[in-house]
C-alpha atoms as a PDB file:
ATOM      1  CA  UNK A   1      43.713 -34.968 -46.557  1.00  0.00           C
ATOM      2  CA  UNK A   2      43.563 -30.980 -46.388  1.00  0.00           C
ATOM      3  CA  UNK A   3      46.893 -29.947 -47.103  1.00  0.00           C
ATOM      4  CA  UNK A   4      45.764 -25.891 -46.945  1.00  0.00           C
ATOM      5  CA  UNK A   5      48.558 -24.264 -45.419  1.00  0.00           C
ATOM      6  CA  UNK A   6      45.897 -21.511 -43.478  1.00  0.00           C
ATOM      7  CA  UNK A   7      43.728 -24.268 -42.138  1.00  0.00           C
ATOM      8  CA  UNK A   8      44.954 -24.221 -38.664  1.00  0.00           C
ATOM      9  CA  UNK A   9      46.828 -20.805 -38.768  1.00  0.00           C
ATOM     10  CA  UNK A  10      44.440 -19.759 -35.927  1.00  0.00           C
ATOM     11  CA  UNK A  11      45.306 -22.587 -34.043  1.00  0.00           C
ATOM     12  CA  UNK A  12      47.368 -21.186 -30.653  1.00  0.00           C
ATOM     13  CA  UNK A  13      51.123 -22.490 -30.894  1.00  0.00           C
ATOM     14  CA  UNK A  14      51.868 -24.386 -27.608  1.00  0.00           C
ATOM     15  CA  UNK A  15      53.835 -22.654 -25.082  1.00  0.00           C
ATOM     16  CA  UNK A  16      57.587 -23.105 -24.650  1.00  0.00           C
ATOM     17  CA  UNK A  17      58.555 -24.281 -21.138  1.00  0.00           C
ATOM     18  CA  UNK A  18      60.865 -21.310 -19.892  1.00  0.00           C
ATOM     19  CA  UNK A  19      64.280 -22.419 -19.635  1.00  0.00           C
ATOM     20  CA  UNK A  20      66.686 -21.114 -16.737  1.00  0.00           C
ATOM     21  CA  UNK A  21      69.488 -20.368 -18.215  1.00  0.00           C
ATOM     22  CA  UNK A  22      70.900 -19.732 -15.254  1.00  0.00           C
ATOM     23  CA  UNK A  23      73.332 -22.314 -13.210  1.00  0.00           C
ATOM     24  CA  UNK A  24      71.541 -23.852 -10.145  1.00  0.00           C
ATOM     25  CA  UNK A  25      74.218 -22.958  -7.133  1.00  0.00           C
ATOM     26  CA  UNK A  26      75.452 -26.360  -6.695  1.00  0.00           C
ATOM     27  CA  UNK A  27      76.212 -25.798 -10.317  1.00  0.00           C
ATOM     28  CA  UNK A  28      78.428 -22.760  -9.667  1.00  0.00           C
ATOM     29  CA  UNK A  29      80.146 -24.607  -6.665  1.00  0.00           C
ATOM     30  CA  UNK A  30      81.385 -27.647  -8.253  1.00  0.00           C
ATOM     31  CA  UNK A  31      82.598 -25.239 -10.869  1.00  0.00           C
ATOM     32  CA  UNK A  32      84.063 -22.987  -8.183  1.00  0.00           C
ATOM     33  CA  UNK A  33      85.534 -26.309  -6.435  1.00  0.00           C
ATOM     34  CA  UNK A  34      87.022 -27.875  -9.215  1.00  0.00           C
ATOM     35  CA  UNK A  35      88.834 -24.396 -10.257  1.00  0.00           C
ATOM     36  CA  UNK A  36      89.959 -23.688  -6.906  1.00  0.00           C
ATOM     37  CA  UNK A  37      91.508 -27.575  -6.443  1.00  0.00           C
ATOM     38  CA  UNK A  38      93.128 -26.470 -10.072  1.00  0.00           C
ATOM     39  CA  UNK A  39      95.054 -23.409  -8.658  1.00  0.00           C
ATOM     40  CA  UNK A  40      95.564 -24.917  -4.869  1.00  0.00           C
ATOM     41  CA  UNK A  41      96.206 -28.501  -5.975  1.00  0.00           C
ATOM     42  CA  UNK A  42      94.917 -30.197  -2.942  1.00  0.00           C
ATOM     43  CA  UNK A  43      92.561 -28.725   0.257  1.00  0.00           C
ATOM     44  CA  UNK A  44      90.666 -30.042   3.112  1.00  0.00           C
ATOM     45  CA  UNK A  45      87.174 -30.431   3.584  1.00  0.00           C
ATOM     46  CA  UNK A  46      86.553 -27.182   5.891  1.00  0.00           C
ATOM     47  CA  UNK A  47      89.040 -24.961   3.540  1.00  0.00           C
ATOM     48  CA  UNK A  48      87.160 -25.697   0.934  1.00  0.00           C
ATOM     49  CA  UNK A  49      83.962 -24.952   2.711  1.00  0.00           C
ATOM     50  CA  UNK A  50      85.677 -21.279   4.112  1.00  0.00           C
ATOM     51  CA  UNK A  51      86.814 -20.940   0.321  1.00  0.00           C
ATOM     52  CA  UNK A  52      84.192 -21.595  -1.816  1.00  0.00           C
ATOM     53  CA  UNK A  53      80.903 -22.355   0.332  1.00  0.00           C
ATOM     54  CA  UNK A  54      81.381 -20.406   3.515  1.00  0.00           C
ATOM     55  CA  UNK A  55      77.803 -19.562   4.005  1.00  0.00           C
ATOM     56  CA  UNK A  56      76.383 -23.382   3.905  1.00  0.00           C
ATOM     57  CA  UNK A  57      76.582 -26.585   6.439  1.00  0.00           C
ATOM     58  CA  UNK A  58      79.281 -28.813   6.483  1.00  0.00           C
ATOM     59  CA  UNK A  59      77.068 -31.320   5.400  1.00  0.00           C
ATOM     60  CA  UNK A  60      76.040 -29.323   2.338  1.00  0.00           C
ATOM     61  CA  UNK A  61      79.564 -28.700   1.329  1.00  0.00           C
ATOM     62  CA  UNK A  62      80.181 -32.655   1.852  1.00  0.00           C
ATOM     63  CA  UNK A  63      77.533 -33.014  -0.848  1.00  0.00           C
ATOM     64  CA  UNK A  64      78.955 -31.344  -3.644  1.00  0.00           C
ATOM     65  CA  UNK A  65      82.460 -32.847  -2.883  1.00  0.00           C
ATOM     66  CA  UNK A  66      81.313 -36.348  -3.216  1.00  0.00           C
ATOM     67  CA  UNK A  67      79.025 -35.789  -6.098  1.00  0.00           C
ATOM     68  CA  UNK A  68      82.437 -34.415  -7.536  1.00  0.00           C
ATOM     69  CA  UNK A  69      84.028 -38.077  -6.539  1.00  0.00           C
ATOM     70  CA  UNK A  70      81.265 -39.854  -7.748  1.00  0.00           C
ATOM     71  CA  UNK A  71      81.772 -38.641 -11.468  1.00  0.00           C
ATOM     72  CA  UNK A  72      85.698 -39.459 -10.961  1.00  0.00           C
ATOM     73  CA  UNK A  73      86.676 -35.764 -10.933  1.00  0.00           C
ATOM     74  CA  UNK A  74      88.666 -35.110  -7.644  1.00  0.00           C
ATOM     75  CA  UNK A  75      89.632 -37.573  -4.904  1.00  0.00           C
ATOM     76  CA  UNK A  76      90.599 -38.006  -1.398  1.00  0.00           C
ATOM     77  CA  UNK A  77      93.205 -39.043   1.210  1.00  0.00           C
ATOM     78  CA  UNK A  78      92.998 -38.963   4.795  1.00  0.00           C
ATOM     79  CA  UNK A  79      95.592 -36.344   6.475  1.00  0.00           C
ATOM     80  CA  UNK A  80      97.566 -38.244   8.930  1.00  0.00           C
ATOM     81  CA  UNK A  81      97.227 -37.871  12.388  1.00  0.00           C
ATOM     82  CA  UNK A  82      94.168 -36.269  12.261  1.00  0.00           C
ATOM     83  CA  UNK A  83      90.317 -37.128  12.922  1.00  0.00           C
ATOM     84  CA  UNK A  84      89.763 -38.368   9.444  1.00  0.00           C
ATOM     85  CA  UNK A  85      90.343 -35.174   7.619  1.00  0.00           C
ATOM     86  CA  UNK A  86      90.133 -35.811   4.223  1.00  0.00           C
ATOM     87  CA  UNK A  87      92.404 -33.743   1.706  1.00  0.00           C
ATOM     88  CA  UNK A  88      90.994 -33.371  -2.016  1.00  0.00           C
ATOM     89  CA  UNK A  89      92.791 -33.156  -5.072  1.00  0.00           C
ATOM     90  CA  UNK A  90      92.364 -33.253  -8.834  1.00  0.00           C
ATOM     91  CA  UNK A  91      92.432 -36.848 -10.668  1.00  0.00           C
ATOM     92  CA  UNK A  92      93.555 -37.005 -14.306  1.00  0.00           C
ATOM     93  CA  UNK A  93      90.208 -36.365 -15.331  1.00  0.00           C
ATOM     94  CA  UNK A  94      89.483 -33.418 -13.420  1.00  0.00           C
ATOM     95  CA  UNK A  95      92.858 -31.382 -14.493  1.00  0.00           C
ATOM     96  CA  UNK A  96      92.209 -32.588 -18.600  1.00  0.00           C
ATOM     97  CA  UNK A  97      88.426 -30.967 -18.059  1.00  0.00           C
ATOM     98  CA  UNK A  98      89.342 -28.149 -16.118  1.00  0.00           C
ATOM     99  CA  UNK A  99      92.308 -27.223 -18.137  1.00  0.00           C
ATOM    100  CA  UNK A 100      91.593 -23.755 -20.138  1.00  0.00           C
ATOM    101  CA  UNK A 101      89.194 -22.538 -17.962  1.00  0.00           C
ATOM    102  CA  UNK A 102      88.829 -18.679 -17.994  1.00  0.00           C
ATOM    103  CA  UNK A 103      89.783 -18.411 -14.572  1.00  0.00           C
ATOM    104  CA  UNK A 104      92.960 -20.433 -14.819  1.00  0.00           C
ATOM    105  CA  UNK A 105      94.369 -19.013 -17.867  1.00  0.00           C
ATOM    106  CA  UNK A 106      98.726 -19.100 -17.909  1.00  0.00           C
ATOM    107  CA  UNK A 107      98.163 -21.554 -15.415  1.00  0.00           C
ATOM    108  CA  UNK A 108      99.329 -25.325 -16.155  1.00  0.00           C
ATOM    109  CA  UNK A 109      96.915 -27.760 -14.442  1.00  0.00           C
ATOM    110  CA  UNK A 110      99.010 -30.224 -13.003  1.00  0.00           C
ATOM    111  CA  UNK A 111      97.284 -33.356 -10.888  1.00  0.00           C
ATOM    112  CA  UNK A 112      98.802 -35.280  -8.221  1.00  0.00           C
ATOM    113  CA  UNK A 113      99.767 -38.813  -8.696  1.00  0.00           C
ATOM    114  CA  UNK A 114      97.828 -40.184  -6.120  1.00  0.00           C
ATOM    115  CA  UNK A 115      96.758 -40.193  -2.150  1.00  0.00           C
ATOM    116  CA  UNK A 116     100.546 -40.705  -1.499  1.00  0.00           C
ATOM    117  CA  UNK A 117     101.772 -37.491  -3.368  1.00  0.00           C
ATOM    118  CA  UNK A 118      98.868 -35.385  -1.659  1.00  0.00           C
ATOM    119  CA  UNK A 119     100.050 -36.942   1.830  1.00  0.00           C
ATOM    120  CA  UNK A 120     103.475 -35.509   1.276  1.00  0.00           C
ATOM    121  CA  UNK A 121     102.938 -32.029  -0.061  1.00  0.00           C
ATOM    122  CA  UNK A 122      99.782 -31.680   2.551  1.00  0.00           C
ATOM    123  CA  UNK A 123     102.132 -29.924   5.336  1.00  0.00           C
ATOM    124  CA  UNK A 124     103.252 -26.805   3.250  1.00  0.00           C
ATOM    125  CA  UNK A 125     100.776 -26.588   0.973  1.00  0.00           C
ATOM    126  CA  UNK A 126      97.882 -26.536   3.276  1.00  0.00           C
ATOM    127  CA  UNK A 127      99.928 -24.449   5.511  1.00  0.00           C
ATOM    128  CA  UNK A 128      99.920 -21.973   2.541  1.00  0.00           C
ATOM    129  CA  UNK A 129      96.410 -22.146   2.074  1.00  0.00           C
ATOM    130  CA  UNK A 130      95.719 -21.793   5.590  1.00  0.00           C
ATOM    131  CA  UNK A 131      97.395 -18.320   5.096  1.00  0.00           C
ATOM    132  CA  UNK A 132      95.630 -17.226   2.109  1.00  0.00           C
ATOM    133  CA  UNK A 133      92.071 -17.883   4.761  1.00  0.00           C
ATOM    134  CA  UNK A 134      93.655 -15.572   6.864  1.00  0.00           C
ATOM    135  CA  UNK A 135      93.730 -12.977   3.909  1.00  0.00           C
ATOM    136  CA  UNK A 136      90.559 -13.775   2.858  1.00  0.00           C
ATOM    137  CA  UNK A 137      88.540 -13.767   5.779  1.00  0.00           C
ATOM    138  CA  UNK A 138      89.880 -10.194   7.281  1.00  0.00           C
ATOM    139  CA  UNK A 139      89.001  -9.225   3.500  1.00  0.00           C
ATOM    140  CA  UNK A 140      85.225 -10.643   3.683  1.00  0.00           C
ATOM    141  CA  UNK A 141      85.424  -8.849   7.189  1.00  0.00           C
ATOM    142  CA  UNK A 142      86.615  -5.018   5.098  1.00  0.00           C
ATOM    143  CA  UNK A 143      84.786  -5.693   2.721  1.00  0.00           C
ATOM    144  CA  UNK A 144      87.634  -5.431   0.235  1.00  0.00           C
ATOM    145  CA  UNK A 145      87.652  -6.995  -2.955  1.00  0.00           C
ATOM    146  CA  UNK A 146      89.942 -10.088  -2.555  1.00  0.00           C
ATOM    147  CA  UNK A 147      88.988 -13.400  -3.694  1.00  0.00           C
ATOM    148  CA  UNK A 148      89.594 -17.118  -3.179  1.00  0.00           C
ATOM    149  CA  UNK A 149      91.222 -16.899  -6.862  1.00  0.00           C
ATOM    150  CA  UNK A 150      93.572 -13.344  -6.254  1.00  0.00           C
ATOM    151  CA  UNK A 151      96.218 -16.009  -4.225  1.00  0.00           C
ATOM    152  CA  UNK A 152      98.189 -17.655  -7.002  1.00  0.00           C
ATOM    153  CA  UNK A 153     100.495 -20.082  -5.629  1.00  0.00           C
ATOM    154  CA  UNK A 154     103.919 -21.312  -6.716  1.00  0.00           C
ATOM    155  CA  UNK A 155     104.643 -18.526  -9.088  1.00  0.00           C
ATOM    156  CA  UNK A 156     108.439 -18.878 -10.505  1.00  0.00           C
ATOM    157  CA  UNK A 157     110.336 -16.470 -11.925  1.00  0.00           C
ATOM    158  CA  UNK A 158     113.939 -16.414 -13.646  1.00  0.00           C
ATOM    159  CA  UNK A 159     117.000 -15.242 -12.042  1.00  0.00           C
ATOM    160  CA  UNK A 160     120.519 -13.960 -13.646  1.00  0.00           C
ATOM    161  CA  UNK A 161     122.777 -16.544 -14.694  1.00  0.00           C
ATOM    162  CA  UNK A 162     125.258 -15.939 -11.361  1.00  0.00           C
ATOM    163  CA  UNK A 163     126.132 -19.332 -10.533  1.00  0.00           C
ATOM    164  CA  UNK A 164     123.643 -19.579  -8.534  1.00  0.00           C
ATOM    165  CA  UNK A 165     119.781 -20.214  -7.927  1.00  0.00           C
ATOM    166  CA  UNK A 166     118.533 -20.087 -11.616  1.00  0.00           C
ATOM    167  CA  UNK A 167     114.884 -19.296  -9.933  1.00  0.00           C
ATOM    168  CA  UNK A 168     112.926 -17.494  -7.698  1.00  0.00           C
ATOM    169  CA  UNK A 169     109.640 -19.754  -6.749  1.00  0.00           C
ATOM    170  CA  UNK A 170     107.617 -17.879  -4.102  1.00  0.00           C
ATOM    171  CA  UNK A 171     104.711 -19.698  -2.353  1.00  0.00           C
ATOM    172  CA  UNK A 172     101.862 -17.064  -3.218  1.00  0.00           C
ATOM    173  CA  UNK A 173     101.418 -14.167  -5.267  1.00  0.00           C
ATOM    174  CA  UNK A 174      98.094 -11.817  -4.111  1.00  0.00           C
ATOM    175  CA  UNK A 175      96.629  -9.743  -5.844  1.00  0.00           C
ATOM    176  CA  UNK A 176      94.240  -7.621  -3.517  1.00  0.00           C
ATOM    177  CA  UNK A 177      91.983  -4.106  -3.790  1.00  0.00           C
ATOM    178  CA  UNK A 178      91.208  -2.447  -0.272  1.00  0.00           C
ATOM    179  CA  UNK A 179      88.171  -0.179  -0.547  1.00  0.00           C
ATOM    180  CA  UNK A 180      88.672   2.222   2.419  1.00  0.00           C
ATOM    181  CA  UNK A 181      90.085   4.675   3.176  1.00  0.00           C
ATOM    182  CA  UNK A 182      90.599   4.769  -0.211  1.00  0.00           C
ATOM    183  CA  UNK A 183      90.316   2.120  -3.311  1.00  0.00           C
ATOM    184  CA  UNK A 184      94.203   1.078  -3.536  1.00  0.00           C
ATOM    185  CA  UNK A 185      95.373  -1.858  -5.300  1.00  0.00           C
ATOM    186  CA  UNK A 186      98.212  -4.166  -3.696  1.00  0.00           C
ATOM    187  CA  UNK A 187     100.416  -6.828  -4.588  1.00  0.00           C
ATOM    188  CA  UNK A 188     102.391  -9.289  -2.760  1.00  0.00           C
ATOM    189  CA  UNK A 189     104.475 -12.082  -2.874  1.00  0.00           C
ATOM    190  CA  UNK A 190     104.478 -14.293   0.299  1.00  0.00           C
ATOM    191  CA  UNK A 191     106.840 -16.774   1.130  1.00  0.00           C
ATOM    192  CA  UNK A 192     105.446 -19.097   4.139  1.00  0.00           C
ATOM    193  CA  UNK A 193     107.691 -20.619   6.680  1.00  0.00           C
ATOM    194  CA  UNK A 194     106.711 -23.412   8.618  1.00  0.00           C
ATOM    195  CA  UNK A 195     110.426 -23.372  10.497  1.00  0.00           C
ATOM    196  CA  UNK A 196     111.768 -26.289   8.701  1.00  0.00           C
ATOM    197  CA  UNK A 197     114.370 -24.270   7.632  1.00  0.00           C
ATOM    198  CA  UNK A 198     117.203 -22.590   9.032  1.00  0.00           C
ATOM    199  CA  UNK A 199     117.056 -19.328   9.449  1.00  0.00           C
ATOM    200  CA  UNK A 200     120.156 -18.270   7.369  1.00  0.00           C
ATOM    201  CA  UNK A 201     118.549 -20.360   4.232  1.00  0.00           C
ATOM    202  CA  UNK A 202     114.935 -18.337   5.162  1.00  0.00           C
ATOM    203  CA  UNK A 203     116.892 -14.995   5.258  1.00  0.00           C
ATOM    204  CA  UNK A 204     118.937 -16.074   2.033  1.00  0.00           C
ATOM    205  CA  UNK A 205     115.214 -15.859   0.168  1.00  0.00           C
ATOM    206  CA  UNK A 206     116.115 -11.805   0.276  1.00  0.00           C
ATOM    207  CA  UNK A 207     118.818 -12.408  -1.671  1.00  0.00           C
ATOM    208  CA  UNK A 208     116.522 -13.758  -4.596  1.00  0.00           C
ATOM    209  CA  UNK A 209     113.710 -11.308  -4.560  1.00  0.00           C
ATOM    210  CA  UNK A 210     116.536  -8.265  -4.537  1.00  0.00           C
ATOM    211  CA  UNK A 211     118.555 -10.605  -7.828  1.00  0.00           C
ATOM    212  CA  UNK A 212     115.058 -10.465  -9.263  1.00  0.00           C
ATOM    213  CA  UNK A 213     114.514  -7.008  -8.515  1.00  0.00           C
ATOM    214  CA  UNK A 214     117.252  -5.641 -10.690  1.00  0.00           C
ATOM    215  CA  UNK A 215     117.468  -7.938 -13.719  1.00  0.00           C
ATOM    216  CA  UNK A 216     117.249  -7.123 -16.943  1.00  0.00           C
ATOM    217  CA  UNK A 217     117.269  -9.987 -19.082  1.00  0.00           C
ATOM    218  CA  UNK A 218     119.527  -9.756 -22.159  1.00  0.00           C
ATOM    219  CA  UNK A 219     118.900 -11.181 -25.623  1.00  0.00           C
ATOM    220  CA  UNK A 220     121.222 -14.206 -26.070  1.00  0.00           C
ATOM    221  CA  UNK A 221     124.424 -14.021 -27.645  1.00  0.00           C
ATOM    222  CA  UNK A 222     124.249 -10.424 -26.986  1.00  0.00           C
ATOM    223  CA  UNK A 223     126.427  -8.501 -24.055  1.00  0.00           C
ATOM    224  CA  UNK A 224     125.283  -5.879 -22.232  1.00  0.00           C
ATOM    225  CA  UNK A 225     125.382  -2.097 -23.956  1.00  0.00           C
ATOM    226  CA  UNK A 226     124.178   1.173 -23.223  1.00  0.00           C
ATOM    227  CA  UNK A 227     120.342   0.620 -25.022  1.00  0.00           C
ATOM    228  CA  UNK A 228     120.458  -2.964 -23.035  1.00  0.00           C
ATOM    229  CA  UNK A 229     120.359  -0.872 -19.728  1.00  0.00           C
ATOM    230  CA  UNK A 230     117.255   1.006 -21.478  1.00  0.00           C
ATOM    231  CA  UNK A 231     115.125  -2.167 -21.685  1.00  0.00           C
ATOM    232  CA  UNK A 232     112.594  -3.374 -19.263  1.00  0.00           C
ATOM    233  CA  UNK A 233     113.422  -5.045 -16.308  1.00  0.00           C
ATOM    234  CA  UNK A 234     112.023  -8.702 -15.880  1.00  0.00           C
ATOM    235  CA  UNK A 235     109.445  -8.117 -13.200  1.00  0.00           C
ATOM    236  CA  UNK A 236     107.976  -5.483 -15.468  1.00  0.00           C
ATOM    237  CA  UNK A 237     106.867  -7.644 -17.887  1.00  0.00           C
ATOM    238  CA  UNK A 238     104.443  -9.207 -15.166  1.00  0.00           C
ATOM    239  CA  UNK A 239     103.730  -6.599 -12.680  1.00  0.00           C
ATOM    240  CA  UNK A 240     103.083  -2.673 -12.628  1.00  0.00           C
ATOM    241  CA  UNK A 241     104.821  -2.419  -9.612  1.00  0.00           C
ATOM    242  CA  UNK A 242     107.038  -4.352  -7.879  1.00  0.00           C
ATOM    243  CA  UNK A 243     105.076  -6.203  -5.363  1.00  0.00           C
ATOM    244  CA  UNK A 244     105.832  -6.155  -1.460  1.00  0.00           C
ATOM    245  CA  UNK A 245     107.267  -9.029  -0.122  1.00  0.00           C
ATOM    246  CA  UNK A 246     105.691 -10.685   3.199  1.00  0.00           C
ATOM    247  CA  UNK A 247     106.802 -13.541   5.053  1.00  0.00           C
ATOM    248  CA  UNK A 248     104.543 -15.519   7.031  1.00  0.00           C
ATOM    249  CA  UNK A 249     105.889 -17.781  10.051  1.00  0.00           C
ATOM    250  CA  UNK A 250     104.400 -20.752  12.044  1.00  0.00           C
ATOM    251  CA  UNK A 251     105.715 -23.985  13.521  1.00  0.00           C
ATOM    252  CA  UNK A 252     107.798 -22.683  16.357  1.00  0.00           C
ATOM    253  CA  UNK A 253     107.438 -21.203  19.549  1.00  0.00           C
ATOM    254  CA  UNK A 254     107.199 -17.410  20.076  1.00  0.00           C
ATOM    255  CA  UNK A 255     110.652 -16.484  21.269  1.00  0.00           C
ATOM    256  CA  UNK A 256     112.198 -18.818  18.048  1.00  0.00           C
ATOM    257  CA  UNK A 257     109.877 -16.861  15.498  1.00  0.00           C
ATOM    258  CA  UNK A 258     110.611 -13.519  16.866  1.00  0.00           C
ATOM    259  CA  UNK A 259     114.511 -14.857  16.086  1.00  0.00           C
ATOM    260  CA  UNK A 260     113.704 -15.497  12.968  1.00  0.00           C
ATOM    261  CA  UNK A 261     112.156 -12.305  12.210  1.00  0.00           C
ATOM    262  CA  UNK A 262     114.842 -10.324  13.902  1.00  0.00           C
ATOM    263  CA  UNK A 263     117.643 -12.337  11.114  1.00  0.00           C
ATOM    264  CA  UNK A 264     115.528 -11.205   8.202  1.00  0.00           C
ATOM    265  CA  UNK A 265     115.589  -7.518   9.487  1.00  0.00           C
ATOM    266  CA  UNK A 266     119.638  -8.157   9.991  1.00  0.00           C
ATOM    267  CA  UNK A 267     119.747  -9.557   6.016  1.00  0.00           C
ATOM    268  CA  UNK A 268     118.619  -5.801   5.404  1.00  0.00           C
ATOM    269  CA  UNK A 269     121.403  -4.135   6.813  1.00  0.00           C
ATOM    270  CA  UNK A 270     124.168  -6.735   6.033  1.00  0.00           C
ATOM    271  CA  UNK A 271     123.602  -7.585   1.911  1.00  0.00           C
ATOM    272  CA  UNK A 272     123.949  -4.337  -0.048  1.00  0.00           C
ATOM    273  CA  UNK A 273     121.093  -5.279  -2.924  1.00  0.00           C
ATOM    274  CA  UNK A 274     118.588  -6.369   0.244  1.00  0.00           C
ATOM    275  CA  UNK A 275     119.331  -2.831   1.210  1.00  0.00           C
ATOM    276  CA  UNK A 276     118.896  -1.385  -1.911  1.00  0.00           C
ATOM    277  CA  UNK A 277     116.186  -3.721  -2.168  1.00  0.00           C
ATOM    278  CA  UNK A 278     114.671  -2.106   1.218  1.00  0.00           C
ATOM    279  CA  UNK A 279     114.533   1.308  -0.103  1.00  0.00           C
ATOM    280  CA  UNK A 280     112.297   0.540  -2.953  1.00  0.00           C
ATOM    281  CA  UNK A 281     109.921  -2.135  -2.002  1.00  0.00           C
ATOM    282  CA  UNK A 282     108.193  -3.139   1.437  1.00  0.00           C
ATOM    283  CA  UNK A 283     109.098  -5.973   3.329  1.00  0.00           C
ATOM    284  CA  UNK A 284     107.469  -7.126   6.380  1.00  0.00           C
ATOM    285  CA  UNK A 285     106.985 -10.489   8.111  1.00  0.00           C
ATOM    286  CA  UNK A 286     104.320 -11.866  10.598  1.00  0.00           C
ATOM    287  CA  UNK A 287     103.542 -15.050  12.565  1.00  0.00           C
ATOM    288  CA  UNK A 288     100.504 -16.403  11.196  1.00  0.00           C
ATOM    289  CA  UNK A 289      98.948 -16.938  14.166  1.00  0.00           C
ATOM    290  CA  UNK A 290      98.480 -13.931  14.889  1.00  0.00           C
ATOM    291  CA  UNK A 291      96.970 -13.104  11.132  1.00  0.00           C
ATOM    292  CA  UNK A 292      94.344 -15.546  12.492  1.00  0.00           C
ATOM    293  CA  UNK A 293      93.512 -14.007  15.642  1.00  0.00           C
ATOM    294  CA  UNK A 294      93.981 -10.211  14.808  1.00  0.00           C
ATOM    295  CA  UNK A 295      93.302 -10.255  11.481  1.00  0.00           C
ATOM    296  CA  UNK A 296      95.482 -10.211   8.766  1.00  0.00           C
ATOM    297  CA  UNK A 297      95.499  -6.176   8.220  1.00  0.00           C
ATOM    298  CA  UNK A 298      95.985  -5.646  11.753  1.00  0.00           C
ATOM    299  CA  UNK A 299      99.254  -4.552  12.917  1.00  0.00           C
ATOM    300  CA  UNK A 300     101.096  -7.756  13.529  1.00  0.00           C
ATOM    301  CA  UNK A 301     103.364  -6.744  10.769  1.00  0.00           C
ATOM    302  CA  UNK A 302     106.926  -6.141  11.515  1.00  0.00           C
ATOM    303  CA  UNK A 303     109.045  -4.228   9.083  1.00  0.00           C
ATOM    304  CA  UNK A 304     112.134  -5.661   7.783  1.00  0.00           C
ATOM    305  CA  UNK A 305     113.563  -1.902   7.726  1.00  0.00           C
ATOM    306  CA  UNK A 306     113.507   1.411   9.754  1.00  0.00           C
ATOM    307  CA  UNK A 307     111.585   0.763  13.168  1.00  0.00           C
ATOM    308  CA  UNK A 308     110.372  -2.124  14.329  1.00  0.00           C
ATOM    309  CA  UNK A 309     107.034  -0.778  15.234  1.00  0.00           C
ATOM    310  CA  UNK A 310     104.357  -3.629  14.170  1.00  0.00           C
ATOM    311  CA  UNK A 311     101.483  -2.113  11.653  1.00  0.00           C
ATOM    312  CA  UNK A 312      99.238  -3.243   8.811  1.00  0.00           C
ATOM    313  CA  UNK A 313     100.823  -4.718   5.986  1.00  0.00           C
ATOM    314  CA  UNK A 314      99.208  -2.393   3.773  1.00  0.00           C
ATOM    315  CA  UNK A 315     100.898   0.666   5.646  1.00  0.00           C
ATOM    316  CA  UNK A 316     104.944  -1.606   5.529  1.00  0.00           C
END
């Protein structure tokens, strides 16, 4: 056998089959899905379209949920009293493979137990969601920069040791960038009230956001001095400014949510640190309704101080 190393050095080398490296784009919307089920914990079919897949058929968006189910990686229950809408969660598998993902980074990846856990948390939670469309879809409409992924739910943060609530827990945090008039950067938290509440305990939620607002945590074993009163204040630590706070209301009739705006608005002139609280940071509250209808930048906004002139919640 010729073993000359040059004997076939003019032979052409076969050609490489290109590879795309890129992911096809039911790739990117399982990935997209999965994430988003990660951060929301559970969604219905057409959220999940409106979040992640808005410009494809309901069919096509059915697809790449059940090829999702097929491989064990999210599941379904049936929301009661409803025309079979199915709500989709996380299984055990789905959270472990999910967990550490770029996009969910300081967030703990937590699954439900089951159809009967995702049955239960279904009214608030989707009610929440149902919100964050709102945001998102007068966003798409602005063409602002605001994301499926900029409304972080169930964000907690510690309180002072007064005796009382040890936490504040508020449904959403958003984190959104309008581009006109001018590129400003907002935050909010948003607490979302479905009216299954009373109105005193919805009102009390001031209370908590203005406790948060001024406290400066102190290192243990250690009373406050003159260099404590220096350090940074606890909110710092997470946000450059302190965001606005907005609550949303549904689940009652006009006249009753118009009540229940008008006792937040009477916390603010009542509680001295809601006042205090007023000066520095704006408050506003809506029905979310009307967030769907007008658009949530539209002035449906009522301010929880001054006049009670309805306007944008970017202008509160």
């Amino acid at each position: 056998m010729n073993t000359d190393p040059d004997l076939y050095a003019d032979l052409p080398l076969p050609e490489e089959a290109e590879v795309d490296s890129q992911p096809s784009a039911e790739d990117s919307q399982a990935h997209r899905t999965l994430a988003l089920l990660a951060q929301h914990r559970l969604a219905t079919t057409p959220q999940l379209q409106q979040l992640v897949m808005p410009d494809v058929t309901r069919q096509a968006a059915s697809q790449v949920l059940n090829a999702l189910r097929e491989d064990k990686l999210i599941s379904f229950t049936v929301l009661p009293r409803s025309r079979m809408t199915r709500i989709w969660y996380l299984t055990h598998r789905g959270a472990r493979i999910t967990s550490g993902w770029p996009e969910l980074r300081g967030r703990l990846v937590q699954p439900l137990t089951g159809g009967t856990e995702a049955s239960l948390r279904a009214p608030h939670t989707l009610t929440v969601l149902r919100t964050h469309l709102a945001f998102l879809a007068d966003a798409r409409t602005r063409s602002d920069e605001y994301g499926p992924l900029d409304w972080v739910p169930e964000i907690a943060h510690r309180l002072p040791d007064t005796g009382g609530e040890d936490k504040l827990i508020a449904d959403a945090v958003l984190h959104y960038t309008a581009s006109a008039p001018r590129r400003l950067q907002y935050r909010a938290f948003v607490e979302v009230d479905r009216a299954t509440m009373s109105s005193e305990r919805l009102s009390r939620k001031l209370i908590s956001y203005a406790r948060f607002h001024d406290y400066t945590p102190q290192p243990p074993g250690r009373r406050g001095t003159v260099a404590d009163q220096e350090t940074m204040l606890a909110w710092q630590r997470f946000y450059p400014r302190f965001p606005r706070v907005l609550f949303v209301l549904t689940g009652a009739g006009p006249e009753a949510l118009q009540r229940r705006i008008n006792d937040l608005r009477a916390m603010v002139g009542v509680h001295s640190l809601v006042t205090q609280l007023a000066s520095q940071v704006a408050l506003g509250a809506a029905v979310l309704e009307d967030l769907e209808q007008h658009g949530a930048s539209g002035p449906v906004w009522t301010p929880l101080a001054g006049p009670a002139d309805r306007r944008s919640w970017m202008e509160l």
